[in-house]
C-alpha atoms as a PDB file:
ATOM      1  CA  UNK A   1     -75.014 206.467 -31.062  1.00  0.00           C
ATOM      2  CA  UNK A   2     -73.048 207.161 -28.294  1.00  0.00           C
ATOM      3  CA  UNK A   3     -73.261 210.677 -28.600  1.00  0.00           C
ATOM      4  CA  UNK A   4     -76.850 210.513 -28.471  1.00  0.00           C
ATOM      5  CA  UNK A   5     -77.626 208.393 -25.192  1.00  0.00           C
ATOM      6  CA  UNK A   6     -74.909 210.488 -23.457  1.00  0.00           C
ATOM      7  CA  UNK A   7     -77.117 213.831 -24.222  1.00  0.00           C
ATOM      8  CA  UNK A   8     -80.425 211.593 -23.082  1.00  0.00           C
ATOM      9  CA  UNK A   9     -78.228 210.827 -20.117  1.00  0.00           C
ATOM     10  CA  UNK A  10     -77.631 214.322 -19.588  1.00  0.00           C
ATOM     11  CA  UNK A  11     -81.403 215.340 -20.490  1.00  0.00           C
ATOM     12  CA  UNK A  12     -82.608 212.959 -18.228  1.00  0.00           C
ATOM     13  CA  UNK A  13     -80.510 213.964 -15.221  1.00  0.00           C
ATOM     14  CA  UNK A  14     -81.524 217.179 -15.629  1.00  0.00           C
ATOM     15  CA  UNK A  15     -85.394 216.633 -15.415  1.00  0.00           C
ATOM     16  CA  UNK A  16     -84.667 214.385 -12.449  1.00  0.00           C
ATOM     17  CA  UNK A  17     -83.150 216.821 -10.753  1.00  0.00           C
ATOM     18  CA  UNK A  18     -85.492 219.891 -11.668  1.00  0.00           C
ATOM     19  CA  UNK A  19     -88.580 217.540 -10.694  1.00  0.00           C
ATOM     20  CA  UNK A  20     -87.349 216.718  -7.411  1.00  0.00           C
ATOM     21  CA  UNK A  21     -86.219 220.500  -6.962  1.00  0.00           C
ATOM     22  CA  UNK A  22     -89.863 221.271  -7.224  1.00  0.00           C
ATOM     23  CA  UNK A  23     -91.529 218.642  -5.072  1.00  0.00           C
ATOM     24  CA  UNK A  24     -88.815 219.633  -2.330  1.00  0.00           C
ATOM     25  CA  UNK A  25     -90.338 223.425  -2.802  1.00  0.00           C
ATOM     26  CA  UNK A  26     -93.940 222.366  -2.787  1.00  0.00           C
ATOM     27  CA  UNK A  27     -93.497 220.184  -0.045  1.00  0.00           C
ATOM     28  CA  UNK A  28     -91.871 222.438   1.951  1.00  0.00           C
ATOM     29  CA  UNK A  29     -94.377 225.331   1.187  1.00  0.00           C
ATOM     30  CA  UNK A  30     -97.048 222.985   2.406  1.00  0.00           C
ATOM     31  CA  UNK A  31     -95.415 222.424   5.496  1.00  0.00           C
ATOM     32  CA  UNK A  32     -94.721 225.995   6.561  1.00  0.00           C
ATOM     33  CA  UNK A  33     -98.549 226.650   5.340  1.00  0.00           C
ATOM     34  CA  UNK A  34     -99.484 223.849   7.639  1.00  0.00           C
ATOM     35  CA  UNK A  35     -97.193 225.197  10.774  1.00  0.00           C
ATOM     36  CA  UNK A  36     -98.553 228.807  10.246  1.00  0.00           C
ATOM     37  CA  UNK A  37    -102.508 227.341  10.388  1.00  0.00           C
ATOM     38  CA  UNK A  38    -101.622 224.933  13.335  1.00  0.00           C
ATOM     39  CA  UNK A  39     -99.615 228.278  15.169  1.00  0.00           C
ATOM     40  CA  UNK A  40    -102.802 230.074  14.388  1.00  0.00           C
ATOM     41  CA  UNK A  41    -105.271 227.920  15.982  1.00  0.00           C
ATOM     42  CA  UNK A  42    -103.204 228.067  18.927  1.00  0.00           C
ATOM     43  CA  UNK A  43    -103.504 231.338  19.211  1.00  0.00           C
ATOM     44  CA  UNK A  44    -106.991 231.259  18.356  1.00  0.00           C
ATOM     45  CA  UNK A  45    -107.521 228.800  21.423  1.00  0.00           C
ATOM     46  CA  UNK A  46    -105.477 230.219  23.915  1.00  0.00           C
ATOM     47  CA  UNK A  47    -107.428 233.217  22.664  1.00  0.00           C
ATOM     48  CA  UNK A  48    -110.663 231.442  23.613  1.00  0.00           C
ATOM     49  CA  UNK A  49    -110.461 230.349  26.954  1.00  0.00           C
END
């Protein structure tokens, strides 16, 4: 028995872990996407006028 909860422990951990890896990277891929759009239409305004 307690062999087993210590590898769901372990298995767990891991997923936690590699979930919240991935949300970091997608969140911070959206963010850079949303800095290069918001430098562009700066550009695009300064452009403008």
């Amino acid at each position: 028995m307690t062999i087993i909860h210590r590898l769901l422990d372990a298995i767990a951990a891991i997923l936690i872990t590699a979930t919240m890896r991935l949300s970091l990277a997608c969140y911070r891929r959206a963010e850079a996407a949303r800095w290069r759009r918001g430098k562009l239409r700066a550009l695009d305004q300064r452009r403008r006028s």
